[in-house]
C-alpha atoms as a PDB file:
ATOM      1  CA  UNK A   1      39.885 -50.366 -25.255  1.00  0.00           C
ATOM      2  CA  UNK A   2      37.048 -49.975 -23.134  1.00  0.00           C
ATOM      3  CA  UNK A   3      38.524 -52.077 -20.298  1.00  0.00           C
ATOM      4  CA  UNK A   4      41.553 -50.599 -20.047  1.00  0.00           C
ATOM      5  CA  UNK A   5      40.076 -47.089 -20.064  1.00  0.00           C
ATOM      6  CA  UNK A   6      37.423 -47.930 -17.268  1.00  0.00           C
ATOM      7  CA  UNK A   7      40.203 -49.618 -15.767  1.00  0.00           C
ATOM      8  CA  UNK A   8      42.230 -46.809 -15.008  1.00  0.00           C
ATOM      9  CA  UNK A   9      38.941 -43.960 -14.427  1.00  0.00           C
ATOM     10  CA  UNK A  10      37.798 -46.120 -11.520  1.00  0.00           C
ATOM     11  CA  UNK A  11      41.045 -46.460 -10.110  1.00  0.00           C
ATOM     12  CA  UNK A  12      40.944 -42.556 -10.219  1.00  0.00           C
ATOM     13  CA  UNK A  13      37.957 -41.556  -8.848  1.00  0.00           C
ATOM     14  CA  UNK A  14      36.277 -41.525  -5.496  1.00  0.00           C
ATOM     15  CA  UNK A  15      33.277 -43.108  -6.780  1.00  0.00           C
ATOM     16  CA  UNK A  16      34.071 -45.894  -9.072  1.00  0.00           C
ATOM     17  CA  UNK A  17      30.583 -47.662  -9.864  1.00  0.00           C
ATOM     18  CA  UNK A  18      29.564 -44.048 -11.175  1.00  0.00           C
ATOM     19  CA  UNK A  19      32.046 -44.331 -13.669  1.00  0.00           C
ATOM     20  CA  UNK A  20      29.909 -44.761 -17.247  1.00  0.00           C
ATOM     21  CA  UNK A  21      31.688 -45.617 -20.667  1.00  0.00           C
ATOM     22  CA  UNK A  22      29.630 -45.769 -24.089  1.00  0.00           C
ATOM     23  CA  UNK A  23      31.067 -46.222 -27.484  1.00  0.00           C
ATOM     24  CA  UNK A  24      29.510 -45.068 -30.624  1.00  0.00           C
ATOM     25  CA  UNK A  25      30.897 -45.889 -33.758  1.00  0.00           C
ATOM     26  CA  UNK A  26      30.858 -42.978 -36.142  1.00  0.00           C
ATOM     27  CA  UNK A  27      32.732 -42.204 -39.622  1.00  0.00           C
ATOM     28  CA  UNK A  28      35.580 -40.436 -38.036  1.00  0.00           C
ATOM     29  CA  UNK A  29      36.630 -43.956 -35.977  1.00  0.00           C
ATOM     30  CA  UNK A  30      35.225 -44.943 -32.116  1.00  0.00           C
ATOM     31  CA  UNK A  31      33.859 -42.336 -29.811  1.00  0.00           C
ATOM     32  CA  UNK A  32      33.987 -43.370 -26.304  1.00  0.00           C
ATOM     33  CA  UNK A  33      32.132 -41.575 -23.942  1.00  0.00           C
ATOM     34  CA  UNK A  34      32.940 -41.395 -20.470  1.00  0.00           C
ATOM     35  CA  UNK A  35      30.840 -39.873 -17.789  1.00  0.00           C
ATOM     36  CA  UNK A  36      31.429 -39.833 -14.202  1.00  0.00           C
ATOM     37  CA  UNK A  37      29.999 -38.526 -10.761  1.00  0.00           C
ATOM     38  CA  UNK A  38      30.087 -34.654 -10.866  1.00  0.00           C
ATOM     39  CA  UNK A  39      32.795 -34.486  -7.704  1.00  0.00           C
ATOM     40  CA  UNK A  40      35.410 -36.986  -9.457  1.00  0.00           C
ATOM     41  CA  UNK A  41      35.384 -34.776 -12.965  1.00  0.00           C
ATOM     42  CA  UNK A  42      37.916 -32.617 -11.583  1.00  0.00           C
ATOM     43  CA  UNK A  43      40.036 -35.950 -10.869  1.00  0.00           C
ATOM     44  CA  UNK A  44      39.692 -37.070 -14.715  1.00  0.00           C
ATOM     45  CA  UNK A  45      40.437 -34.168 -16.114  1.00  0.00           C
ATOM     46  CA  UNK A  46      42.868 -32.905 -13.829  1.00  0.00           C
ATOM     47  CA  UNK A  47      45.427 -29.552 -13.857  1.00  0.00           C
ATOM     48  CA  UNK A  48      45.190 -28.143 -17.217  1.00  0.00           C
ATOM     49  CA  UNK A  49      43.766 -31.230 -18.462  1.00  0.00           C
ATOM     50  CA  UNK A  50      46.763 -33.057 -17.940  1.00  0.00           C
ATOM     51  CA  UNK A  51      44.822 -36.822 -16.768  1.00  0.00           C
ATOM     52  CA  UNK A  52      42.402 -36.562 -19.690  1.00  0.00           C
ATOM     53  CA  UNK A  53      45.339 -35.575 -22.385  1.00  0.00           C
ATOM     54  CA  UNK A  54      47.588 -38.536 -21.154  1.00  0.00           C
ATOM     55  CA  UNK A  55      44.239 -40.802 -21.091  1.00  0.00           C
ATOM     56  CA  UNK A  56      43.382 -40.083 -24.913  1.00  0.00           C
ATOM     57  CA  UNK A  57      47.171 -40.591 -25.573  1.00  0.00           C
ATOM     58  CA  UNK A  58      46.823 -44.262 -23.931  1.00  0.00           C
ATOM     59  CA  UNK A  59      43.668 -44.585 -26.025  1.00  0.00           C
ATOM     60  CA  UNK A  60      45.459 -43.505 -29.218  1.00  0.00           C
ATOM     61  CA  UNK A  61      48.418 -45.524 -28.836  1.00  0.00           C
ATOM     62  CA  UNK A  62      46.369 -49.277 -28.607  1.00  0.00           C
ATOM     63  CA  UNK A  63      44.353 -47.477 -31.157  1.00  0.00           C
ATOM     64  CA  UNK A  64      47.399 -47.594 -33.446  1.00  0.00           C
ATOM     65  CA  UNK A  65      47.962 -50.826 -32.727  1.00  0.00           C
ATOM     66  CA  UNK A  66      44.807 -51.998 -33.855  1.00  0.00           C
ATOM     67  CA  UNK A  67      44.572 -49.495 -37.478  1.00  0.00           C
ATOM     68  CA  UNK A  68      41.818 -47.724 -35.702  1.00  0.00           C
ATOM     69  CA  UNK A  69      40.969 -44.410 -34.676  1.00  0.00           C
ATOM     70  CA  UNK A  70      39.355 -43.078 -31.579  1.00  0.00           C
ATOM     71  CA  UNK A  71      38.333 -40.302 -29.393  1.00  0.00           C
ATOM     72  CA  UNK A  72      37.594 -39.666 -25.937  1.00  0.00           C
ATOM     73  CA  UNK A  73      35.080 -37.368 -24.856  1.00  0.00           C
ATOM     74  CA  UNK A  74      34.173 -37.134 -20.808  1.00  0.00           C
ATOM     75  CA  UNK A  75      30.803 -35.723 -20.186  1.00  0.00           C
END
């Protein structure tokens, strides 16, 4: 899951070796973390939060596949 989300942040942004992803398992299923430069946030999240909703629906969906859970917060 991590691959295909950096995958598709550093094809987003301007600066793609700022792009950081941590995962932290807690009791609620896998956090993933994802921090970037402070210019590309506005890419990531984009209008009304549209690029990070359809982002952690990609995550959810092969998170279903795999009877896991996970969320995505960006930093």
């Amino acid at each position: 899951m991590k691959d295909l989300l950096e995958y598709i942040v550093k094809s987003i942004v301007a600066a793609p070796d700022a792009v950081k992803i941590t995962e932290e398992n807690t009791d609620e299923g896998l956090l993933m973390k994802l921090e970037v430069a402070p210019d590309d946030k506005g890419r990531v999240i984009g209008r009304q939060g549209r690029v990070a909703q359809a982002l952690r629906t990609l995550l959810r969906v092969k998170a279903a596949k795999e009877d896991k859970r996970v969320r995505l917060e960006i930093v």
